[in-house]
C-alpha atoms as a PDB file:
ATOM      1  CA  UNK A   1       0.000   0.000   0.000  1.00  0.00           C
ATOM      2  CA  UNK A   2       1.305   3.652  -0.576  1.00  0.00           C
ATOM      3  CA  UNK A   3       1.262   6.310   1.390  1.00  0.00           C
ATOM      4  CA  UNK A   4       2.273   9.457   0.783  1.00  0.00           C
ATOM      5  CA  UNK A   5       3.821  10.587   4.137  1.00  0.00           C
ATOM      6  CA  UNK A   6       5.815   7.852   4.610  1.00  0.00           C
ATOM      7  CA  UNK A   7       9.707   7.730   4.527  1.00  0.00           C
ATOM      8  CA  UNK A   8      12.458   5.390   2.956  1.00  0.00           C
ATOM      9  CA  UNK A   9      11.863   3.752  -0.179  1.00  0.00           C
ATOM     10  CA  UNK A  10       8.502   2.342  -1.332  1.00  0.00           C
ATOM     11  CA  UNK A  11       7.642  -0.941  -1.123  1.00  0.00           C
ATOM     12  CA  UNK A  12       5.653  -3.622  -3.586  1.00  0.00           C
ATOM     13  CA  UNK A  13       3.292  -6.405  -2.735  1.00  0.00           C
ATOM     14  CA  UNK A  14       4.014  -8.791   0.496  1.00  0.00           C
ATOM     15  CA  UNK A  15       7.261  -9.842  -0.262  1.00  0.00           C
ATOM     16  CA  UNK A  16       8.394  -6.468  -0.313  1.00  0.00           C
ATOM     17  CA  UNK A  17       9.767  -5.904  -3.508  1.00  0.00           C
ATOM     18  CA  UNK A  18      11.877  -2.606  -4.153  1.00  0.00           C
ATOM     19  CA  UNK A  19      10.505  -2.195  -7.315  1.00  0.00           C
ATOM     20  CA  UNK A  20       7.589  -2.275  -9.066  1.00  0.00           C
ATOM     21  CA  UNK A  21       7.468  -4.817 -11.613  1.00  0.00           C
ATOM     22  CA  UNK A  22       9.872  -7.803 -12.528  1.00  0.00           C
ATOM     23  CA  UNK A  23      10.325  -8.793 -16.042  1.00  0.00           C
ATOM     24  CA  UNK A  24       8.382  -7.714 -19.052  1.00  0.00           C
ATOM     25  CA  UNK A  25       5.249  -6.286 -18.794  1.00  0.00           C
ATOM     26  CA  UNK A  26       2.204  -8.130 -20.371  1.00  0.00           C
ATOM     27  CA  UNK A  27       0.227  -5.579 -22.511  1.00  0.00           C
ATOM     28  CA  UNK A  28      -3.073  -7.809 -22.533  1.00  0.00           C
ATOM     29  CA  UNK A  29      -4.531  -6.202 -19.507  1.00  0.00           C
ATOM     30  CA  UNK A  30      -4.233  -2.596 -21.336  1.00  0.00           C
ATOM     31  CA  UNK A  31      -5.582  -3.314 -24.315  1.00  0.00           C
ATOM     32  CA  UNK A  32      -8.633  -4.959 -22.730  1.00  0.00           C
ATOM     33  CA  UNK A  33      -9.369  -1.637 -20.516  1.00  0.00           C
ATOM     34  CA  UNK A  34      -8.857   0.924 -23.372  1.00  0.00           C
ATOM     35  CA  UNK A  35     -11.563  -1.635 -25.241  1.00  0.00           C
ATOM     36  CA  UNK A  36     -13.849  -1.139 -22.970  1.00  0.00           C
ATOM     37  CA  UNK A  37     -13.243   2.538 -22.365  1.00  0.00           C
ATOM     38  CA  UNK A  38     -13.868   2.623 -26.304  1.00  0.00           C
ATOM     39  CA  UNK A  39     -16.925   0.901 -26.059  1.00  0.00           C
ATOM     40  CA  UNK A  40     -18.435   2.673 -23.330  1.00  0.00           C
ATOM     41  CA  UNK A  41     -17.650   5.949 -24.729  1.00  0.00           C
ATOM     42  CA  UNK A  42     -19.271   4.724 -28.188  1.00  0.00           C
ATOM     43  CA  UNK A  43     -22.445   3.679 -26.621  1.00  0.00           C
ATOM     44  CA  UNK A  44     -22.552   6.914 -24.440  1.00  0.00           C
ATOM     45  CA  UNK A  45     -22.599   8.816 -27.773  1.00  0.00           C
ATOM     46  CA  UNK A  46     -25.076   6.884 -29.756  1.00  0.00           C
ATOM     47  CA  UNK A  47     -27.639   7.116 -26.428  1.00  0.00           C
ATOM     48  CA  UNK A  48     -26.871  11.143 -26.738  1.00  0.00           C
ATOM     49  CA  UNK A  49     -27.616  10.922 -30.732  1.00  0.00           C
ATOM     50  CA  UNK A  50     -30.572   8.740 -30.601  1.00  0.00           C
ATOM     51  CA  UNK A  51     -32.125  10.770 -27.353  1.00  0.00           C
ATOM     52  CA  UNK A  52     -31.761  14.021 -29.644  1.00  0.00           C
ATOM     53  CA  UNK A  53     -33.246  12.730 -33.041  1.00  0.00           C
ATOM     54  CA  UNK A  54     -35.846  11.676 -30.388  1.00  0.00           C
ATOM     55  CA  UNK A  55     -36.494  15.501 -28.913  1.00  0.00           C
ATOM     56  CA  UNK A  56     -35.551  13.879 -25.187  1.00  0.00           C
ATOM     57  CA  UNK A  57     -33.311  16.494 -24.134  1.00  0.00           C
ATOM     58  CA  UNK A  58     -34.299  16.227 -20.703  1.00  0.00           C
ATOM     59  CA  UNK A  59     -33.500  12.523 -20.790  1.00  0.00           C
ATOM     60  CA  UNK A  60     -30.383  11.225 -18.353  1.00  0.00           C
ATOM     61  CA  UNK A  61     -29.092   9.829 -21.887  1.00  0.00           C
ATOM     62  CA  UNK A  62     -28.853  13.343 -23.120  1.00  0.00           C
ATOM     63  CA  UNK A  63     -27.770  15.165 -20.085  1.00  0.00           C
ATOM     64  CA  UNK A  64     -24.720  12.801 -18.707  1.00  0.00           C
ATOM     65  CA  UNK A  65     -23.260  13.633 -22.420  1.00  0.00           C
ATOM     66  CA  UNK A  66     -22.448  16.779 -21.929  1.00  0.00           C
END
């Protein structure tokens, strides 16, 4: 856990690792989370599109796009 008061070096997971991360880095995790940013984002903008062709500007759909 980090905290930001605390002195001396920072320390990772239970073993107490000085560093971060050992080895390469697998990518798969990122990918997957910018995917589903993508998506969300996407679908956030059609529900804006299709609540204003509808005349629902009051609608949550069109107000949380803003």
């Amino acid at each position: 856990m980090f905290n930001p008061y605390g002195a001396g070096a920072k320390v990772y997971g239970l073993s107490g690792r000085p560093h971060p991360t050992a080895g390469p880095v697998d990518k798969t995790g990122y990918r997957k989370r910018d995917m589903e940013y993508q998506r969300r984002k996407r679908n956030a903008m059609l529900r804006r599109m299709k609540a204003k062709q509808q005349k629902r500007y009051m609608s949550s759909d069109y107000l949380k796009g803003k």
